[in-house]
Protein backbone atom coordinates (compact mmCIF):
# COMPACT_ATOMS: atom_id res chain seq x y z
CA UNK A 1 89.13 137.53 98.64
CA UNK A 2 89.57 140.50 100.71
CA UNK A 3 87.55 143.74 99.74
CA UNK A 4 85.85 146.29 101.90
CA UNK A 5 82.91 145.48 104.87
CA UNK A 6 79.77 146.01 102.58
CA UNK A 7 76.93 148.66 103.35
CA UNK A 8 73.19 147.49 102.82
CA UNK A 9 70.07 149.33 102.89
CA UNK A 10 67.86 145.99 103.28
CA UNK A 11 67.15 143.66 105.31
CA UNK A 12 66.53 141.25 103.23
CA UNK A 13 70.00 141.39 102.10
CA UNK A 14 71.34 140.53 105.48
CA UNK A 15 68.85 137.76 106.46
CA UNK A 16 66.84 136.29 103.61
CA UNK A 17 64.10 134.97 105.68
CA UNK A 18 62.43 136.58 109.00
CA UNK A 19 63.00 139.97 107.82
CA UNK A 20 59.68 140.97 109.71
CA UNK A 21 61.31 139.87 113.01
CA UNK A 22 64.44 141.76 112.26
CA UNK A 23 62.57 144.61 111.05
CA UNK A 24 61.02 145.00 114.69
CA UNK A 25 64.47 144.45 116.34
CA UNK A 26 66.10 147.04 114.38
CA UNK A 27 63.51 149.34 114.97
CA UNK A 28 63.69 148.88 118.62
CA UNK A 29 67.30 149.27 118.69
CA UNK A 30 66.78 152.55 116.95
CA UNK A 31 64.15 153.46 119.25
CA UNK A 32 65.80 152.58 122.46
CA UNK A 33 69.52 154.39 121.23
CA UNK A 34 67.36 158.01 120.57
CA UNK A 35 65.50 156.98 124.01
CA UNK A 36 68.70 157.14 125.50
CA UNK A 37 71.17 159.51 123.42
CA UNK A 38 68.84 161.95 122.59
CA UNK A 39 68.83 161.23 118.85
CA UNK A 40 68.91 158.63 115.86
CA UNK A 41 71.78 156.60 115.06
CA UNK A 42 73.66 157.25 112.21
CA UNK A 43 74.31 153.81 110.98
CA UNK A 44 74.06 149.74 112.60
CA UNK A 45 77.32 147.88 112.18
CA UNK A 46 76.52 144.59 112.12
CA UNK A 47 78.42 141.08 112.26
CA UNK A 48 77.43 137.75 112.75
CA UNK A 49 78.15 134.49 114.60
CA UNK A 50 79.29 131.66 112.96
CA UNK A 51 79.01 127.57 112.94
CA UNK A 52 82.11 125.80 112.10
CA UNK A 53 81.27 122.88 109.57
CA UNK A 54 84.62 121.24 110.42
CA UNK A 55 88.27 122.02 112.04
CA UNK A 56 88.06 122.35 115.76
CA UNK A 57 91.16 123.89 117.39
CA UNK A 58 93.31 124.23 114.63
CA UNK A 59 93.09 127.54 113.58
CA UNK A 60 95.52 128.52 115.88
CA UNK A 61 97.88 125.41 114.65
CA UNK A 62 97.74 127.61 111.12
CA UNK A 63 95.82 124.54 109.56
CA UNK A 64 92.59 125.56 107.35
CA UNK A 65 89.06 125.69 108.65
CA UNK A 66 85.54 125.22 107.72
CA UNK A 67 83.12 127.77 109.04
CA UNK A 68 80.06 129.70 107.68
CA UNK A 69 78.40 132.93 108.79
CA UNK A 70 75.00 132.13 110.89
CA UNK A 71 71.87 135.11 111.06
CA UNK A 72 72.57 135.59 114.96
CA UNK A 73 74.66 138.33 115.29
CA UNK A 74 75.47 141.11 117.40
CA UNK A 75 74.61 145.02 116.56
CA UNK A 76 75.96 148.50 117.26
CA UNK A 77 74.27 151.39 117.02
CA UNK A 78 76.37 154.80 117.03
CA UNK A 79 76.60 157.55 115.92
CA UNK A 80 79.52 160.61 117.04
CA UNK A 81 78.53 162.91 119.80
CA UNK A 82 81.07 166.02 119.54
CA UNK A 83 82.36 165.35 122.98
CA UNK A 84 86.05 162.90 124.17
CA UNK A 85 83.44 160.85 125.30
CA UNK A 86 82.33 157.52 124.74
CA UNK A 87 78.67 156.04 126.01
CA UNK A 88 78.31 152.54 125.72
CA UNK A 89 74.81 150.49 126.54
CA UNK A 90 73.19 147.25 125.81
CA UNK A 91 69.66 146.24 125.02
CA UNK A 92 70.36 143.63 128.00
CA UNK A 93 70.95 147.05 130.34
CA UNK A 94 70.26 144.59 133.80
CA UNK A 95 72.82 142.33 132.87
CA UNK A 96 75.14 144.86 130.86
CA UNK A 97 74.97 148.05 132.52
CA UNK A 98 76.08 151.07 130.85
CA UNK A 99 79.31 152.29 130.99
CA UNK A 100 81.31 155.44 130.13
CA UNK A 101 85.05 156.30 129.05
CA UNK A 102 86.95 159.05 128.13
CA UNK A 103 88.82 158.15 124.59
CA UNK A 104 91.85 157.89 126.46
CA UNK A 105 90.43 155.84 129.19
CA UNK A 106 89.86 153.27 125.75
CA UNK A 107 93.23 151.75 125.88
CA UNK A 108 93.18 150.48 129.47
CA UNK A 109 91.78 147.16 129.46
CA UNK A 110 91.96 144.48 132.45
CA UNK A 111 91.96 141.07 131.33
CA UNK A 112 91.61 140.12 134.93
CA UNK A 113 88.06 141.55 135.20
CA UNK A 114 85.31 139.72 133.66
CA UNK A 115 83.58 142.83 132.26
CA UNK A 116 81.40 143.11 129.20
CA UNK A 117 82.61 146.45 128.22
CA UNK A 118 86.32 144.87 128.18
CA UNK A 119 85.33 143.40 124.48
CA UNK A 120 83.94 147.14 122.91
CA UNK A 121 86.99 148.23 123.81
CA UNK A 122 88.82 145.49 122.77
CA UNK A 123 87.02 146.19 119.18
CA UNK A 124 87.72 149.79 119.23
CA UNK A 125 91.61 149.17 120.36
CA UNK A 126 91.81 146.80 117.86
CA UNK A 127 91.08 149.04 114.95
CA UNK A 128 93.16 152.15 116.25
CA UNK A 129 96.39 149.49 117.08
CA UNK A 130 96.25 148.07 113.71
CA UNK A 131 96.39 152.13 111.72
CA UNK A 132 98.61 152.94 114.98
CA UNK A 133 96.95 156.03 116.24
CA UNK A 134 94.85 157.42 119.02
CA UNK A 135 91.44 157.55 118.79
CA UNK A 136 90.14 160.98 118.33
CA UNK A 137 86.46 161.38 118.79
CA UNK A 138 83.72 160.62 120.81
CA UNK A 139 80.77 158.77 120.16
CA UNK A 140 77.53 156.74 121.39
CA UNK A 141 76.84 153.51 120.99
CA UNK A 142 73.76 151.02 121.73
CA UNK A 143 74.49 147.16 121.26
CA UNK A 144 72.28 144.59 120.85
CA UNK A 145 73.36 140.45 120.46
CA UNK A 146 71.50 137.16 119.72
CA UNK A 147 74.83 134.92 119.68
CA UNK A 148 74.44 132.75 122.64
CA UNK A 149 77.30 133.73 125.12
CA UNK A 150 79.35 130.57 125.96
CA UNK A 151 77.28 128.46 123.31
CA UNK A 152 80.24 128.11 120.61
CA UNK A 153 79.14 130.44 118.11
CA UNK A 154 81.51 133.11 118.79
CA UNK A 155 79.47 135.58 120.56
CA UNK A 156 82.71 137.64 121.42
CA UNK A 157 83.90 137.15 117.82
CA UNK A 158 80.86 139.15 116.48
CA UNK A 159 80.64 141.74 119.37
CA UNK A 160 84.34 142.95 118.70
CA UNK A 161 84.10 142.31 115.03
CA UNK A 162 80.73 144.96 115.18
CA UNK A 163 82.39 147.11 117.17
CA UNK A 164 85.22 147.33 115.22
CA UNK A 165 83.08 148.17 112.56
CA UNK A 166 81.48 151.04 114.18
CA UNK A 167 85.00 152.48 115.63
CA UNK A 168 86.12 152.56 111.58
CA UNK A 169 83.45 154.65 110.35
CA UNK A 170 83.32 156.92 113.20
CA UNK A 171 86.93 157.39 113.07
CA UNK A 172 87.12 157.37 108.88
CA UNK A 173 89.17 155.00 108.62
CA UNK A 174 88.55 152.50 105.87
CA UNK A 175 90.18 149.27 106.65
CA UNK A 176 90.14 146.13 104.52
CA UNK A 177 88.43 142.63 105.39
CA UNK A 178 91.28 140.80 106.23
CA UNK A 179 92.75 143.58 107.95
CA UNK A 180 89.57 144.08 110.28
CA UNK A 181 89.39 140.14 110.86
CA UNK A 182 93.17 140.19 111.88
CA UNK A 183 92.94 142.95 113.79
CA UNK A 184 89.85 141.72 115.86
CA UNK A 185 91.77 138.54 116.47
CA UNK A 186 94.82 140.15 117.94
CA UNK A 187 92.16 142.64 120.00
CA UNK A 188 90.60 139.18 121.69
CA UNK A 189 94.09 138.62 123.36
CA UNK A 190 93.52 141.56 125.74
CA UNK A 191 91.15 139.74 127.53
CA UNK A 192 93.40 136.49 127.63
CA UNK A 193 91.92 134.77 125.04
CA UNK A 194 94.49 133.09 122.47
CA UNK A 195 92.02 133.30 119.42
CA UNK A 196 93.38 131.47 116.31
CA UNK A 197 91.51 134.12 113.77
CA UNK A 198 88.52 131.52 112.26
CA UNK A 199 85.83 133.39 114.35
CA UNK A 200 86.68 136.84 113.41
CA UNK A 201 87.76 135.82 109.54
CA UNK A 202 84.07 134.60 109.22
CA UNK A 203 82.59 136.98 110.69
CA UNK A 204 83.71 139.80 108.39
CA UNK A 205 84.22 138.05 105.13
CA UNK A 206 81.65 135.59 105.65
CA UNK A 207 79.27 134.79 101.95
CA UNK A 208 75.59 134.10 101.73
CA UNK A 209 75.03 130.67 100.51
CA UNK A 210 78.61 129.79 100.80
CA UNK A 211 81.02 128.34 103.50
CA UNK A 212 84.59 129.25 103.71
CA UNK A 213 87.65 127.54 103.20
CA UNK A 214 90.20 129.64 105.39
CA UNK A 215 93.97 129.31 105.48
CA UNK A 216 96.17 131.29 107.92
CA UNK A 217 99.96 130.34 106.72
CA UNK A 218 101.44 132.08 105.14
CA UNK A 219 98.83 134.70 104.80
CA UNK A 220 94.86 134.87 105.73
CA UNK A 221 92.71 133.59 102.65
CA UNK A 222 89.58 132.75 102.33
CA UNK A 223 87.70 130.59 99.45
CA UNK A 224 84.29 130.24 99.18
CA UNK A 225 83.07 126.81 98.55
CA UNK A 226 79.10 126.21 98.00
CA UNK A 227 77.89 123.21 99.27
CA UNK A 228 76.62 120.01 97.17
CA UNK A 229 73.09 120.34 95.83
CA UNK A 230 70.75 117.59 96.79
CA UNK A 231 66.80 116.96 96.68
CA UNK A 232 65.98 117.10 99.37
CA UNK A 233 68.43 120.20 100.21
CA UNK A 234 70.28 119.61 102.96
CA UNK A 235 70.48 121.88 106.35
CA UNK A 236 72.33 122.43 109.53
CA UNK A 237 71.09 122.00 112.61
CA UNK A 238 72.49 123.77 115.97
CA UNK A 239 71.68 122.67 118.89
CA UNK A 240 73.30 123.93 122.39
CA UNK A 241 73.41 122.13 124.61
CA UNK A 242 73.09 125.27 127.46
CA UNK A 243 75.98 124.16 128.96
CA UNK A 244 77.72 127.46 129.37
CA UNK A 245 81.48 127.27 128.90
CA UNK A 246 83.34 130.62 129.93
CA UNK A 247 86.21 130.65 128.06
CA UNK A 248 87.78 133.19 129.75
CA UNK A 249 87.54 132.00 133.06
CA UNK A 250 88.41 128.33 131.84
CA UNK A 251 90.84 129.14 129.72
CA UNK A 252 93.81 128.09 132.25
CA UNK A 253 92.52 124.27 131.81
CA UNK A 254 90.50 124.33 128.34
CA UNK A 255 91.42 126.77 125.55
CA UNK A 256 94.72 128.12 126.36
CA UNK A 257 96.41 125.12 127.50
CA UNK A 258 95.25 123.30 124.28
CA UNK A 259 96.74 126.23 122.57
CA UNK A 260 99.86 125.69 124.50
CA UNK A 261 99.81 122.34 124.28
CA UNK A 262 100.08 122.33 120.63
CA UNK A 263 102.57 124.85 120.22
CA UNK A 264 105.15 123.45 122.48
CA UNK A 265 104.27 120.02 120.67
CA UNK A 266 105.42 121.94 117.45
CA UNK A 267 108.52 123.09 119.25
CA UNK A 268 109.00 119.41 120.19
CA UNK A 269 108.15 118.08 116.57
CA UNK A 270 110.74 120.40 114.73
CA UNK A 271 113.64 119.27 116.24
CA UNK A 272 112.36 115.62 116.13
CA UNK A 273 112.35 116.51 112.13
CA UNK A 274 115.91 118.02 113.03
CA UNK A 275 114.08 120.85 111.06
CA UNK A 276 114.20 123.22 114.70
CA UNK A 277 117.10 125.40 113.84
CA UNK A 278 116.08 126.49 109.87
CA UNK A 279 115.19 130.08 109.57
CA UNK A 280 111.03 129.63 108.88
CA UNK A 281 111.09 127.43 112.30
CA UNK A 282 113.53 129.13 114.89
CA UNK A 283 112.22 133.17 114.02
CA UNK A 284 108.30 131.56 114.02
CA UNK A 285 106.93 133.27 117.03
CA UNK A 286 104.77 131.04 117.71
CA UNK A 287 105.56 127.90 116.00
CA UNK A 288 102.59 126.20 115.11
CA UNK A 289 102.01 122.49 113.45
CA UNK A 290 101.56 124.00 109.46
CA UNK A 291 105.32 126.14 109.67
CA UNK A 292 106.62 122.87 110.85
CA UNK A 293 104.86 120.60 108.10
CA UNK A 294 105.48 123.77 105.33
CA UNK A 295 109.35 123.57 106.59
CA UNK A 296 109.11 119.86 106.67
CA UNK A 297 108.24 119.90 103.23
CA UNK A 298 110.55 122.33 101.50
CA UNK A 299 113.19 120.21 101.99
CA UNK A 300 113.87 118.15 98.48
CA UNK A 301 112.76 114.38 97.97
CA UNK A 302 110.50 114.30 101.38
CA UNK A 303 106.91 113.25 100.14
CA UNK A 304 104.36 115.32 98.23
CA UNK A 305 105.17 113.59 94.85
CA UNK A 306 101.37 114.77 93.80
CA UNK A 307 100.82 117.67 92.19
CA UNK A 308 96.87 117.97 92.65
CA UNK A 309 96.73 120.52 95.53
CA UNK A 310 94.41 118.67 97.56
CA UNK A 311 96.16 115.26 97.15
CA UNK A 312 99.35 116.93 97.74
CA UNK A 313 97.61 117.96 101.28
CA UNK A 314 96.41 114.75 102.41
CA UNK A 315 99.27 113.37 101.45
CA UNK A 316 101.60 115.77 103.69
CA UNK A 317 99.09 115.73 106.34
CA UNK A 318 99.26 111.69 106.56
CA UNK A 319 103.05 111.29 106.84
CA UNK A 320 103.07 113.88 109.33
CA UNK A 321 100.69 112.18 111.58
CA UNK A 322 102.98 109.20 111.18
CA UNK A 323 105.89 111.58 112.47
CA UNK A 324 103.75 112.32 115.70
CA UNK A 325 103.49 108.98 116.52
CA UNK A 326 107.20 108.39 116.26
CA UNK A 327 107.86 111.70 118.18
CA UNK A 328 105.55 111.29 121.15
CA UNK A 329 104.45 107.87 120.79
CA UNK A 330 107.06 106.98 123.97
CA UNK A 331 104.45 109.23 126.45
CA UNK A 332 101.14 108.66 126.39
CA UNK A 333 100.50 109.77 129.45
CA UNK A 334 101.36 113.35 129.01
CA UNK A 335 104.49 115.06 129.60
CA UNK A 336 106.32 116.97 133.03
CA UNK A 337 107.49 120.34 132.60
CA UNK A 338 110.54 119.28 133.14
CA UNK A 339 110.35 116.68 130.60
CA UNK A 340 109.63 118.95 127.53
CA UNK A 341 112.15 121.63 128.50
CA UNK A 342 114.97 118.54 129.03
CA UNK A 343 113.65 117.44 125.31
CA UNK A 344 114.01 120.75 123.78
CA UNK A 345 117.48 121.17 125.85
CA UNK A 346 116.15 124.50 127.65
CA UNK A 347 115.44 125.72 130.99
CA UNK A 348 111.74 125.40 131.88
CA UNK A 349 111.80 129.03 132.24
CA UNK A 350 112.80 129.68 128.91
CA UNK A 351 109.98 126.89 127.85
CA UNK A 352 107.52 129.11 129.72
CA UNK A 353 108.45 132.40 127.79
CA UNK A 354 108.77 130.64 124.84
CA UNK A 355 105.14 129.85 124.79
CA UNK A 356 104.12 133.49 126.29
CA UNK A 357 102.29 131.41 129.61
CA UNK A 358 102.78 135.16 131.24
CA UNK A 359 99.74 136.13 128.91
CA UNK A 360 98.47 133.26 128.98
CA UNK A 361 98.43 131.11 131.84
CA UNK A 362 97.91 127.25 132.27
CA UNK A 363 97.69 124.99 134.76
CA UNK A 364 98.29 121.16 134.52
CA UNK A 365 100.40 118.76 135.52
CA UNK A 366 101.26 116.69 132.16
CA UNK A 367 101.00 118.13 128.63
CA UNK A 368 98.94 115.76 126.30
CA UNK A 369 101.55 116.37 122.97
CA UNK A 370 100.59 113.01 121.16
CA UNK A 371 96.99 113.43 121.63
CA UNK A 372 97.15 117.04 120.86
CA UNK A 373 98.89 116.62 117.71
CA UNK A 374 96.99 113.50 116.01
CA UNK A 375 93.85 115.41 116.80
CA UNK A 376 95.20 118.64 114.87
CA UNK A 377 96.89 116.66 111.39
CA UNK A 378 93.80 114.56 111.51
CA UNK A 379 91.24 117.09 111.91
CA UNK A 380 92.99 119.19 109.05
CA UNK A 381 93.09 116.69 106.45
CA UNK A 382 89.34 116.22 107.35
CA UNK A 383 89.48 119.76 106.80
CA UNK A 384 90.62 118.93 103.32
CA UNK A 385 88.42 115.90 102.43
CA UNK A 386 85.34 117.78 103.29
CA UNK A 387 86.08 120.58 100.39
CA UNK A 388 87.33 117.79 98.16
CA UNK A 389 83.83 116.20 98.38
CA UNK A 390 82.24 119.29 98.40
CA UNK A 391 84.19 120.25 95.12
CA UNK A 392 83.78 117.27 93.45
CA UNK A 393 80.20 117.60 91.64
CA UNK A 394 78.49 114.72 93.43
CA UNK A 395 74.93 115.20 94.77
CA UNK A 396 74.33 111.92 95.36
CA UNK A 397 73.89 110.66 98.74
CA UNK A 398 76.93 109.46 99.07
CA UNK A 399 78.43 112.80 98.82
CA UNK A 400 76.54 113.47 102.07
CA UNK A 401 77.08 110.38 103.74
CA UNK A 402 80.76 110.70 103.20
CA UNK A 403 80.75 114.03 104.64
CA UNK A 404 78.59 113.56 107.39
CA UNK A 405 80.99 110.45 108.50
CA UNK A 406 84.08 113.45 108.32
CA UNK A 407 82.09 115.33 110.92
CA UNK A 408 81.40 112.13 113.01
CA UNK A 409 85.33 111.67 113.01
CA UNK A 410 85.81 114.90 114.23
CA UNK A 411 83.11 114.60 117.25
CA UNK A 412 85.34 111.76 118.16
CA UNK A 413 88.64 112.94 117.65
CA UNK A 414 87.42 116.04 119.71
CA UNK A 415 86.13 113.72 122.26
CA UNK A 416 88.94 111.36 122.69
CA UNK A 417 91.92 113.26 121.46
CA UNK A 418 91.41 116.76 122.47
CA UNK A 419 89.42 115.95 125.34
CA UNK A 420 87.18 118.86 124.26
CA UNK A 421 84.10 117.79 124.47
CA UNK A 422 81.50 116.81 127.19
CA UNK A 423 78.35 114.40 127.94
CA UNK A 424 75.65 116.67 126.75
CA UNK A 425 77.47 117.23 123.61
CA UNK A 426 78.15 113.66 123.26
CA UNK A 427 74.10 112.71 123.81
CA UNK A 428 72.31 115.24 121.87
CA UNK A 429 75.24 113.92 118.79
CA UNK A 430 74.06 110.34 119.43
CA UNK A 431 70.24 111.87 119.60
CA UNK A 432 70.75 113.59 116.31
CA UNK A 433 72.52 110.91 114.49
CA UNK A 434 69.41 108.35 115.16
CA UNK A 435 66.77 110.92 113.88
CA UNK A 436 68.39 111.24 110.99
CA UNK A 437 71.89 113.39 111.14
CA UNK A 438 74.62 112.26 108.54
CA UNK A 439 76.44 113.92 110.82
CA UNK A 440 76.77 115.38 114.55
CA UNK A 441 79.87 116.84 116.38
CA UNK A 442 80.33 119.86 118.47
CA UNK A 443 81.50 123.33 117.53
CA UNK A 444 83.03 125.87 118.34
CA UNK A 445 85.63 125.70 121.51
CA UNK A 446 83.53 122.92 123.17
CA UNK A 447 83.39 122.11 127.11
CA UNK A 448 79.86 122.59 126.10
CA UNK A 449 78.12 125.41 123.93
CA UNK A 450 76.83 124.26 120.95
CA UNK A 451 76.66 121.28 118.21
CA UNK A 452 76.06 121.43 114.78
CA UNK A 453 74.07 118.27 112.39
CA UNK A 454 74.12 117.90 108.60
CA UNK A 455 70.61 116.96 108.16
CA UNK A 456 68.18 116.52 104.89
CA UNK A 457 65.48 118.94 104.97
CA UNK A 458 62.99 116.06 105.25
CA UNK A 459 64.71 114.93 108.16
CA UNK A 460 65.02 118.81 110.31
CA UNK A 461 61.61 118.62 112.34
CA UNK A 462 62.27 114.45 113.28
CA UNK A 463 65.95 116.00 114.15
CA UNK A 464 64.60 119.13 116.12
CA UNK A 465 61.46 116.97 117.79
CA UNK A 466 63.97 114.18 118.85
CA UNK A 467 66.08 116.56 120.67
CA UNK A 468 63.48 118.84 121.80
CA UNK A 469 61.76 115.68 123.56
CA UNK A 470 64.50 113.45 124.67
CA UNK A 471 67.30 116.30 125.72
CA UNK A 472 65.60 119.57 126.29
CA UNK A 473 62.74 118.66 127.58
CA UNK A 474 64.88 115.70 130.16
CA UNK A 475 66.98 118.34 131.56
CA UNK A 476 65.63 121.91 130.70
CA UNK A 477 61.95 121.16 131.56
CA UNK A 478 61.37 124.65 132.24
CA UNK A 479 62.71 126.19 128.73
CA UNK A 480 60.14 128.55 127.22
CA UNK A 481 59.08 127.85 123.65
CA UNK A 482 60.78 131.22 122.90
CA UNK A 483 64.35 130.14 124.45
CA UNK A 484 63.87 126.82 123.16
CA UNK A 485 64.08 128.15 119.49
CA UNK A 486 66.91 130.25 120.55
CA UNK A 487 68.86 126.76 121.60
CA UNK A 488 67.69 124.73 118.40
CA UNK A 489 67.61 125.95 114.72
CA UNK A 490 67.73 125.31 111.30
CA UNK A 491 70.38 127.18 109.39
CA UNK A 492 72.64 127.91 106.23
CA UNK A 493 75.51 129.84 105.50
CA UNK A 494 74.89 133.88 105.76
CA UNK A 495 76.23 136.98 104.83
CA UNK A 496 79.14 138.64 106.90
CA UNK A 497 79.72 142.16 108.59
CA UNK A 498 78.37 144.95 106.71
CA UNK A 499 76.54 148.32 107.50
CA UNK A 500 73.35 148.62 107.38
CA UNK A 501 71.41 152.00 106.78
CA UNK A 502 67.67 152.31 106.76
């Protein structure tokens, strides 16, 4: 599944519903871009957020995930301006001011800084790195997002993935799906952020009325998979909790050192195996959890003895969570530095290049590898469960129950295993799941952000009016009606990046 980003000449193609809304957005956008550049846009790129269903922090473990493609999104308005340079402003100009570069001036990027611009150009870099060439022409462009920022929904995902778009067309280049979506999640790491590739992948390939099974290892794929009819349909909730996590300036203690903490557990859990010095392991750069279970498993007579696909998954994934229990089970408490460099038989130096922590920096005392590790086989072979029931025909309510108790595993694996989650994402689950959620957990990074809830349609406005009186209104007593609806929303899966021409 990997084609070209789609153009559209309707709204109604994009967003189904509240097309009047959208219609006055995009017109102000347009508006505001020949207010300021002295003329029309030629085109909108466009790409949205996304909610992941299931698989939390596993992307970058090369395990599959379960996202889908949300209507908040983020926009860019350009058009070329026959100059070398490049205008770049925001609908949110008192909180994004504008900026200007010279194309060359493109390139330089400070992942120190905390500066909006630092994603555009991490869009347009991303394009021109991955077709390795300068960029050649000047252009303006106007943005405009409604992905919360910090809410778990990927707002940086869909501001590089739109920008990317934009860059493309300006520059004619015509690059494919999965090359934009890996291309926008190598960009992300020149602002220090380790992204795995689930954000950007459903961003641009994302499928109205579908969610998407994506794999990473060996190569990026993406199945659809349409969820289980049911009367009364069934909806997801989001809910943020307005808890803002930064991931960039976190990202010492939260994201990256649960990206680190994972990979050195991989390093640690291939020469457990005694697999460490095979080809696919010792030239992985990184090593993740899926080379070491592929590896694991290519060797003759060592489980798998199913041939179903999905059977043969689960039942890989379940002896290898048996494995990390006899490979870190003796340090529950974390491990030193000095510890998991002795254990590998390196110098903690080499440990520290080995895992890149020059581009990535953490900071802890004791690395978490048997925690980390049963929370990343587990979560994938919920991963797996989840499309088997979704696959499997039934619309029963038991289908739903058993996949809303898959998502209520994950909320506490994240909780307790991954130590990625936080009290307000823990209480408006709990609130949820007594209105009448099959299923709550968090999304997205966590530390806050945002939650998603598999709910019956009967059940949204007890689910919204529970939360809306008993969290929102407890410790955002001030929200306006407006914001409020911004925080908590009914959705289903939506169409991906595309252009969109009046």
């Amino acid at each position: 599944m990997s084609s070209f980003a789609p153009t559209v000449h309707g709204l109604s193609d994009i967003y189904g519903a509240d097309v009047d809304a959208q219609a006055v957005r995009y017109a102000r956008l347009a508006a505001t871009f020949k207010a300021t550049f002295g003329s029309q846009p030629e085109f909108i790129a466009r790409a949205p957020g996304r909610v992941n269903i299931i698989g939390e922090h596993i992307d970058y473990c090369g395990f599959p995930v379960f996202p889908m493609a949300i209507a908040p999104d983020t926009l860019v308005a350009a058009r070329a301006n026959r100059s070398d340079l490049i205008r770049v402003s925001n609908m949110d100009g008192a909180k994004y001011p504008p900026r200007e570069f010279s194309v060359a001036d493109m390139f330089e990027i400070d992942p120190t800084k905390h500066e909006w611009s630092n994603y555009f150009k991490c869009g347009y870099r991303g394009v021109l790195d991955h077709v390795s060439r300068q960029g050649s022409k000047g252009f303006d462009a106007l943005l405009d997002g409604t992905v919360p920022a910090g809410g778990g929904l990927s707002s940086s995902a869909a501001f590089v993935c739109a920008t990317q778009l934009a860059v493309q067309r300006i520059e004619g280049l015509s690059l494919t799906q999965a090359e934009l979506a890996s291309a926008a999640a190598q960009a992300e790491r020149h602002v220090g952020v380790n992204a795995g590739g689930m954000d950007q992948a459903v961003s641009i390939m994302g499928q109205q009325d579908s969610a998407l099974f994506i794999e990473f290892h060996p190569t990026l794929k993406a199945t659809p998979v349409r969820l289980p009819e049911a009367d009364p349909p069934f909806a997801f909730v989001i809910a943020n909790t307005l808890v803002v996590s930064n991931k960039h300036t976190t990202a010492p203690t939260n994201y990256n050192l649960r990206v680190v903490e994972t990979r050195i557990g991989a390093l640690m859990l291939a020469k457990h195996l005694g697999i460490a010095e095979r080809v696919a392991c010792a030239n992985a750069d990184p090593l993740t959890f899926k080379v070491v279970m592929d590896e694991y498993f290519a060797k003759p007579n060592v489980g798998d003895s199913n041939d179903d696909e999905v059977q043969g998954w689960i039942e890989r994934l379940e002896i290898m969570l048996r494995e990390t229990e006899k490979a870190f089970g003796t340090h529950p408490q974390g491990y030193t530095r000095d510890e998991m460099a002795a254990a590998l038989s390196v110098a903690t130096a080499e440990l520290s290049a080995k895992i890149h922590e020059n581009q990535f920096p953490v900071c802890t005392d004791r690395f978490k590898l048997l925690q980390r590790a049963q929370h990343a086989f587990s979560e994938a072979l919920r991963v797996v469960k989840f499309r088997q029931v979704c696959e499997s025909g039934d619309t029963s309510d038991e289908c739903f129950v058993a996949l809303g108790a898959l998502m209520n595993q994950s909320q506490d694996s994240c909780r307790d295993l991954f130590e990625c989650s936080c009290p307000e994402l823990d209480e408006v689950c709990k609130l949820a799941r007594k209105a009448g959620s099959f299923g709550s957990r968090l999304t997205g990074a966590g530390w806050g952000g945002c939650s998603v809830h598999l709910v019956p349609a009967n059940k949204v406005d007890d689910v919204k009016k529970a939360l809306a009186d008993q969290y929102y209104a407890t410790y955002f007593s001030d929200l306006s009606t407006e914001r409020l609806s911004e925080a908590l929303f009914a959705t289903k899966p939506g169409r991906g990046a595309c252009y969109y021409f009046a």
